[in-house]
Protein backbone atom coordinates (compact mmCIF):
# COMPACT_ATOMS: atom_id res chain seq x y z
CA UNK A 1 -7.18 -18.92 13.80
CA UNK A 2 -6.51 -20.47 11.02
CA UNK A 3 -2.52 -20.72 9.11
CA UNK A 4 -1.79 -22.65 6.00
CA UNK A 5 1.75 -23.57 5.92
CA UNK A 6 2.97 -25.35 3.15
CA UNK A 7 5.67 -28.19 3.49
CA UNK A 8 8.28 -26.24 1.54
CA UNK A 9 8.08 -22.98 4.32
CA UNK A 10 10.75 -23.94 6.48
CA UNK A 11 13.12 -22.25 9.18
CA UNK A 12 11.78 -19.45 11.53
CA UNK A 13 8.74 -18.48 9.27
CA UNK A 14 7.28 -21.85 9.71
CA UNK A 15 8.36 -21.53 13.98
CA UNK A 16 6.31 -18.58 14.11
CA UNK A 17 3.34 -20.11 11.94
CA UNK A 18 3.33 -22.98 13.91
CA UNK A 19 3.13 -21.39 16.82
CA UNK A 20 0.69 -18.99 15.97
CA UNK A 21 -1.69 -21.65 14.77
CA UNK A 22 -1.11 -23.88 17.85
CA UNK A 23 -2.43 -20.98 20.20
CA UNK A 24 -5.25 -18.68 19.85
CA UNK A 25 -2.93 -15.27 20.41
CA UNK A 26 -4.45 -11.99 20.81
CA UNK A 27 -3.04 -9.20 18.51
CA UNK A 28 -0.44 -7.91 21.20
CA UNK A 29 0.67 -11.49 21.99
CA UNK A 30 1.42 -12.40 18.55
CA UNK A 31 2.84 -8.86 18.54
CA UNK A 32 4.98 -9.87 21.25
CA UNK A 33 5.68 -13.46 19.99
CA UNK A 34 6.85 -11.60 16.75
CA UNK A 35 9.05 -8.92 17.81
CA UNK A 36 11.19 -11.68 20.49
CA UNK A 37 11.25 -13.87 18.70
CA UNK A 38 12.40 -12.70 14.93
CA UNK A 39 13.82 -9.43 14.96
CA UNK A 40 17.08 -9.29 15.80
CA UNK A 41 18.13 -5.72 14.64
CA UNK A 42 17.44 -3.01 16.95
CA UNK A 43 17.42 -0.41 14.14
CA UNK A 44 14.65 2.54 14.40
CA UNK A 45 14.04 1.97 10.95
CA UNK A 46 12.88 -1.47 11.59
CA UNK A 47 9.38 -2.32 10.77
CA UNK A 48 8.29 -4.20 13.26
CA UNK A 49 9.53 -1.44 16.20
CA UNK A 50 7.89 1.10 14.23
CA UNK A 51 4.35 -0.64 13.91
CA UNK A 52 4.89 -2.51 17.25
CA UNK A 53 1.03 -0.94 18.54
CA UNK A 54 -0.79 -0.97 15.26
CA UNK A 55 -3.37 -2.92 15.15
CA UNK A 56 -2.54 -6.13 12.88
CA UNK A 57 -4.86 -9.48 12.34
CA UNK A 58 -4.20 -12.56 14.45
CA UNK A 59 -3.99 -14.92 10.58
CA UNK A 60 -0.58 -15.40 9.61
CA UNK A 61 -0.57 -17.17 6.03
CA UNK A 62 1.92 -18.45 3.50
CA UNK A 63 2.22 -17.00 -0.14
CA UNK A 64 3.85 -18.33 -3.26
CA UNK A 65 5.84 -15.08 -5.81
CA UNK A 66 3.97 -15.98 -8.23
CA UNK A 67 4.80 -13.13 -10.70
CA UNK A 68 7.59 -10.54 -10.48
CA UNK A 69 9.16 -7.29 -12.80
CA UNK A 70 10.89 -3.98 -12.70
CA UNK A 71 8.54 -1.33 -11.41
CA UNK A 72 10.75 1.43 -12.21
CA UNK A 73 15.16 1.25 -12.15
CA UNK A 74 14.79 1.13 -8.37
CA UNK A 75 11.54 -0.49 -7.57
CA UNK A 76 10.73 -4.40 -8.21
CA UNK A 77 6.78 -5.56 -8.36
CA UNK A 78 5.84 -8.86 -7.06
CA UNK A 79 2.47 -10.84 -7.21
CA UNK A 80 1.62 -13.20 -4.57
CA UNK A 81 -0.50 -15.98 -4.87
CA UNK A 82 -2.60 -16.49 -1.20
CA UNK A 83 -4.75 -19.52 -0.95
CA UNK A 84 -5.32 -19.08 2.78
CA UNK A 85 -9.14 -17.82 2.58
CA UNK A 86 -8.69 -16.33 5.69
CA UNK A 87 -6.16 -13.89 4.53
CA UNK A 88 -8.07 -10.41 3.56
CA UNK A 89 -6.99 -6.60 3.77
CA UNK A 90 -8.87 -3.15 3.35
CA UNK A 91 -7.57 -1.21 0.40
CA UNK A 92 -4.34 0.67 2.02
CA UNK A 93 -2.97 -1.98 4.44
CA UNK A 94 0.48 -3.43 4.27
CA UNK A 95 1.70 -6.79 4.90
CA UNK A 96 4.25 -8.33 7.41
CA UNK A 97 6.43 -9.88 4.98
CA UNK A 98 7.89 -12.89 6.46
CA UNK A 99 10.83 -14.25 4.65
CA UNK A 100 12.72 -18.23 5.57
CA UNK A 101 16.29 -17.51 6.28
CA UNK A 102 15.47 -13.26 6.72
CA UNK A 103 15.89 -12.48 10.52
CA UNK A 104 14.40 -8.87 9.69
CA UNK A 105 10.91 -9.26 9.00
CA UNK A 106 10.07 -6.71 5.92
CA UNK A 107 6.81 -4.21 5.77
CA UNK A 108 5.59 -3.23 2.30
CA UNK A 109 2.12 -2.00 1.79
CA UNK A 110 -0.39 -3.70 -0.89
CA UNK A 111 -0.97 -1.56 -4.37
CA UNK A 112 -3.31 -4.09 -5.91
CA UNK A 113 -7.23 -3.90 -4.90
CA UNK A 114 -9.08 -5.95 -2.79
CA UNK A 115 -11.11 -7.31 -5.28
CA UNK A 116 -7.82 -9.54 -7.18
CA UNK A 117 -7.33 -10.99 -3.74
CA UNK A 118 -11.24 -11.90 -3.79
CA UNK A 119 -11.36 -12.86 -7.36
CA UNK A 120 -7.89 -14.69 -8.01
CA UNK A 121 -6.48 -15.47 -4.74
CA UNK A 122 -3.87 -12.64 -5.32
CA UNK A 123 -2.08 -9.53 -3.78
CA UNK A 124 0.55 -7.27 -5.55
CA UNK A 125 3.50 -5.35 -3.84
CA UNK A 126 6.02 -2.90 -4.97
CA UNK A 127 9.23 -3.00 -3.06
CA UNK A 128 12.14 -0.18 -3.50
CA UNK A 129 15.75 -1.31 -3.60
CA UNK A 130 17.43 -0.36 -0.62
CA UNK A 131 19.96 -1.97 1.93
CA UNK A 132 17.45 -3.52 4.08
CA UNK A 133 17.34 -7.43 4.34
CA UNK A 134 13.34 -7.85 2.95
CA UNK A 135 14.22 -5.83 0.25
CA UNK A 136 17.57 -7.03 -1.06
CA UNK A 137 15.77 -10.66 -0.74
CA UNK A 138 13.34 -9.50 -3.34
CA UNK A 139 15.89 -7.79 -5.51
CA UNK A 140 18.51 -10.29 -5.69
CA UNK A 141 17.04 -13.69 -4.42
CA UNK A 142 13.70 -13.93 -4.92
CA UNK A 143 12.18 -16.58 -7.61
CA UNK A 144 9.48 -17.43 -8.65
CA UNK A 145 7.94 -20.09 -6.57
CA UNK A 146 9.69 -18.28 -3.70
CA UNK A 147 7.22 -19.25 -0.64
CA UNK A 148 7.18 -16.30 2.17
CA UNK A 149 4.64 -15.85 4.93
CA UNK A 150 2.26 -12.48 5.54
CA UNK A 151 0.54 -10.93 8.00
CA UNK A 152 -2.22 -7.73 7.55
CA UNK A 153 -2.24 -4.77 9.55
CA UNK A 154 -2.81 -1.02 9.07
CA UNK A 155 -5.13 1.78 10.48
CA UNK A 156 -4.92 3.59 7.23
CA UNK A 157 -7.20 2.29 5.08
CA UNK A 158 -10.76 3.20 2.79
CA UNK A 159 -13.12 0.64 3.63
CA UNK A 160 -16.63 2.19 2.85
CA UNK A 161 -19.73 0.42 3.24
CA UNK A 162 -22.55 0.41 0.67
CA UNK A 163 -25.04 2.87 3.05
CA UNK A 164 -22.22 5.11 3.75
CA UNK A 165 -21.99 9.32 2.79
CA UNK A 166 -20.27 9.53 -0.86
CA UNK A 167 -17.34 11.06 -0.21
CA UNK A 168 -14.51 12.64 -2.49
CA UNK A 169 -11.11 11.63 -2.15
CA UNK A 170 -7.87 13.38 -2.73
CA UNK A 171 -4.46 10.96 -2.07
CA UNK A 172 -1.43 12.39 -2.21
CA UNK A 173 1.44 10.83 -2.63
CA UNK A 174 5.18 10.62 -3.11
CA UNK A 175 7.56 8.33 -4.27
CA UNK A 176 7.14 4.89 -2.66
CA UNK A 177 4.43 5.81 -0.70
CA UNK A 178 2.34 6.11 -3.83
CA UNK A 179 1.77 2.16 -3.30
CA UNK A 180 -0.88 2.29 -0.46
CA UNK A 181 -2.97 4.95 -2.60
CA UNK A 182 -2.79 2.75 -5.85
CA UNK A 183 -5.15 0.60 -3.88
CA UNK A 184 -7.14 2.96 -2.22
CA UNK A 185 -7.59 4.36 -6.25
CA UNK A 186 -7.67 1.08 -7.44
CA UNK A 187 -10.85 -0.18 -4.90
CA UNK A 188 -12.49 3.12 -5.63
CA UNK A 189 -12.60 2.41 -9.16
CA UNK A 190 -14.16 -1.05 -8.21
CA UNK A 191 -16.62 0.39 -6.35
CA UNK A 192 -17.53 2.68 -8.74
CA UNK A 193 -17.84 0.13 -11.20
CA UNK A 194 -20.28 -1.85 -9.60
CA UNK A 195 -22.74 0.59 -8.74
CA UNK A 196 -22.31 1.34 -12.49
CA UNK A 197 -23.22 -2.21 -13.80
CA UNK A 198 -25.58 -3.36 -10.70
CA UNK A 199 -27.09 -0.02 -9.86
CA UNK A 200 -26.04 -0.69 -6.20
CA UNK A 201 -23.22 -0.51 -3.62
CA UNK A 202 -21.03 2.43 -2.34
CA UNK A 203 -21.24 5.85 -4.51
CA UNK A 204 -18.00 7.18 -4.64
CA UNK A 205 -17.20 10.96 -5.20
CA UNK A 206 -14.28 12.48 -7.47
CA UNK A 207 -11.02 11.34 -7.03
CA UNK A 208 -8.04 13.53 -7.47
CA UNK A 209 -4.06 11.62 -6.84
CA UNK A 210 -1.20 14.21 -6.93
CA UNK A 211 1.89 12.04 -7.02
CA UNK A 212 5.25 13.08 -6.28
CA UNK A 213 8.91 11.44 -7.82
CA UNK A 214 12.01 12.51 -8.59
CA UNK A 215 11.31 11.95 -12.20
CA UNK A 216 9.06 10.30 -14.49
CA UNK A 217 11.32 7.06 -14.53
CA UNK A 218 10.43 7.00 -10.73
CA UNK A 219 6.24 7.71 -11.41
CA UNK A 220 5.18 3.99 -10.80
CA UNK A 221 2.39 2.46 -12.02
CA UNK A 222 1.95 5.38 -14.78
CA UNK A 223 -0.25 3.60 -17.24
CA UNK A 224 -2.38 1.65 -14.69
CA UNK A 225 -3.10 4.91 -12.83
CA UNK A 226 -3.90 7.29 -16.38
CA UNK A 227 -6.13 3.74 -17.78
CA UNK A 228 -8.31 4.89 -14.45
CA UNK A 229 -8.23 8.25 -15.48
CA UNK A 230 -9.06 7.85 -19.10
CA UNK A 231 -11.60 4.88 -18.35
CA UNK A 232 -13.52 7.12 -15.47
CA UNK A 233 -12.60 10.71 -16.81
CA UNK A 234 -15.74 12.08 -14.47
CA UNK A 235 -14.62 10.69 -11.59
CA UNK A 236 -10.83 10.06 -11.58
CA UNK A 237 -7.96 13.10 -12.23
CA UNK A 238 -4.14 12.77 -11.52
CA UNK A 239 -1.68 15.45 -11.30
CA UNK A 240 2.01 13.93 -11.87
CA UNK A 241 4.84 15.98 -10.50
CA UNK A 242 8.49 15.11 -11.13
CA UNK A 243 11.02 17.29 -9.03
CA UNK A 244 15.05 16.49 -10.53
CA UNK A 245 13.61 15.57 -13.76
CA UNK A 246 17.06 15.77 -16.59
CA UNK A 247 15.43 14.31 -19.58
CA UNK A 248 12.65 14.95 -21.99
CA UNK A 249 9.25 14.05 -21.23
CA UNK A 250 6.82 11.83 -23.03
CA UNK A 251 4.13 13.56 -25.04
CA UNK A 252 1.72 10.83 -23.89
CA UNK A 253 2.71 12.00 -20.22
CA UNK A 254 3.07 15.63 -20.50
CA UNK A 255 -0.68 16.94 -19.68
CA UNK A 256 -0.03 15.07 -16.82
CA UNK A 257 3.25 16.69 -15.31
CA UNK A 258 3.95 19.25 -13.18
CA UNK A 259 8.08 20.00 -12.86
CA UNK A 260 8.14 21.03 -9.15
CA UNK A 261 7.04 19.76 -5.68
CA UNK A 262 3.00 19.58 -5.08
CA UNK A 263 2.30 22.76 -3.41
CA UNK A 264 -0.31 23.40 -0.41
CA UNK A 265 -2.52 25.86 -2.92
CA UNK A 266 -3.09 22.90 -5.05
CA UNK A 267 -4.43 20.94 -2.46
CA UNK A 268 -6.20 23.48 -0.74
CA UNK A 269 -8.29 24.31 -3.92
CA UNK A 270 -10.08 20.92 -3.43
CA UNK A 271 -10.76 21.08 0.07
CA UNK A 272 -14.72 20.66 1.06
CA UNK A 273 -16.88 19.09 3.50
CA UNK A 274 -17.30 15.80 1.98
CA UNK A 275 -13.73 15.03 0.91
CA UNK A 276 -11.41 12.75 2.77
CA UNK A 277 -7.34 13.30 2.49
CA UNK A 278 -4.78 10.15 2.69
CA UNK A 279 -1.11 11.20 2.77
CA UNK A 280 1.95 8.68 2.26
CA UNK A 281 4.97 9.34 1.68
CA UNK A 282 8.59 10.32 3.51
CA UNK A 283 7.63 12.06 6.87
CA UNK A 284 8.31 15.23 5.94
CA UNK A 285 6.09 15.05 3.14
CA UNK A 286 3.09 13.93 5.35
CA UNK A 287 3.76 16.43 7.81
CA UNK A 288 3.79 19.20 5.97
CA UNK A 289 0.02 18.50 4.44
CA UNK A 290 -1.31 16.98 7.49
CA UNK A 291 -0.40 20.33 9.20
CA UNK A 292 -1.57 22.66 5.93
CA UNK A 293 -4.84 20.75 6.11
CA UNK A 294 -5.30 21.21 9.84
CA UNK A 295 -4.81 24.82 9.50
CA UNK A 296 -7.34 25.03 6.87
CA UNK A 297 -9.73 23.60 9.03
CA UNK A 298 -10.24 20.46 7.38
CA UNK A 299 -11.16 18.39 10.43
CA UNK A 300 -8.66 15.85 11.67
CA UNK A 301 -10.85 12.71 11.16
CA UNK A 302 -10.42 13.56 7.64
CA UNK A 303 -7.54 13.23 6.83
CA UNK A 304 -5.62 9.67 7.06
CA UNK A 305 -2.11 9.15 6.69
CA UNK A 306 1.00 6.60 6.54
CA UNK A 307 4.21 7.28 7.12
CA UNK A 308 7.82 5.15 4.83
CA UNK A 309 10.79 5.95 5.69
């Protein structure tokens, strides 16, 4: 297994690199390694509890902020630069976010696509503010040139391979949880792409997001995810719904949105035999379709999803 650790990564990140690299540990051991020996909060909430048997790869490796910005009032973006060539994900994974001087190891899923990690070396995340120690690191402390450590892991991905059944895909998301999506939309775009300019690779089906916020302040990643829409208008739809919105929307937006939650009809109107559903978003949320879909009949190895609290 291989772990780059630069000289600057210091304190209990760099304890648990080191002695990841120094043994070859199985999944569940450097599970096991990770949970005694960093987290000291006992919280349910905690990430590390809550993903304690999902599956995660054995290659922990350091990253440099290389790029960060406002998302949204409550949401901060960062980029990471990853030289490790050992570090890879499947479009929907998160990250074990490893920070020096953080006992609570944070767990943010990736929103760019696998293909900026393969072409620059980079991963993006989008972190909301809350009270958590990860997250008020990146809000308040984190700089550029801020060196942190990552791990992959995940079951809830879209990984097709180029022989694989086209399939359509309809992601639903709200707030936060739209993050995990963005990359599923993001490597489905790719893919399209390339079987458009090479005549080859994975054909993807249509694509419909429904996104859920509270308003359209809160709608992250607005203009990358309507550039998809407007670049692949065959393949790629979005339906924007904003729930406690107060003030006047955008013309530019407003073909988009929807004032009110997504409802089960909507979703049910796109239901098939070819198309795979991935849910994220607050437990409820993913409950409540999971369940809907089930009772349509929609078989449960279609539909994939990830639960943020």
């Amino acid at each position: 297994m291989a772990v780059v650790i630069p000289a600057l990564l210091r304190g209990f990140v760099g304890a648990i690199c080191a002695q990841a690299a120094s043994s070859r540990l199985t999944p569940s051991a450097l599970r096991h390694l990770t949970l005694s020996s960093v987290m000291k909060s006992k919280r349910k909430t905690d990430h590390l509890e809550r993903t304690a048997d999902v599956i995660r790869r054995e290659v922990v490796s350091a990253a440099k902020v290389c790029g960060a910005a406002d998302e949204s009032p409550s949401v901060k973006r960062l980029r990471l630069l990853v030289a490790d060539k050992d570090f890879s994900f499947k479009a929907g994974q998160w990250v074990d976010f490893f920070i020096p001087g953080v006992s609570v190891v944070g767990g943010f899923s990736i929103c760019s696509s696998p293909r900026l990690l393969e072409q620059e070396r980079m991963i993006e995340l989008a972190v909301k503010y809350t009270n958590h120690p990860p997250a008020l690191w990146i809000h308040n402390q984190c700089t550029l040139d801020s060196e942190v450590a990552m791990r992959v892991g995940g079951e809830f991905f879209f990984d097709p391979q180029p022989a694989d059944a086209s399939r359509n895909l309809v992601l639903i998301a709200g707030g936060v949880g739209i993050n995990p999506l963005l990359s599923i939309l993001r490597h489905a775009a790719d893919l399209h792409r390339e079987r458009a300019n090479k005549g080859r690779g994975y054909e993807i089906g249509t694509i419909r997001l429904f996104y859920s916020a509270k308003n359209t302040s809160e709608l992250l990643f607005k203009k990358n995810i309507l550039d998809l829409v407007n670049e692949f208008p065959e393949k790629i739809a979005c339906s924007l719904h904003v729930t406690k919105q107060t003030t006047q929307i955008s013309a530019d937006l407003k073909p988009y949105i929807t004032e009110g939650r997504i409802t089960e009809k909507e979703i049910r109107y796109h239901i098939s035999r070819e198309t795979l559903f991935y849910l994220c978003g607050p437990p409820p949320m993913t409950d409540f379709f999971s369940k809907e879909l089930e009772s349509s009949h929609v078989p449960k190895e279609h539909i994939y999803f990830e639960k943020w609290w």
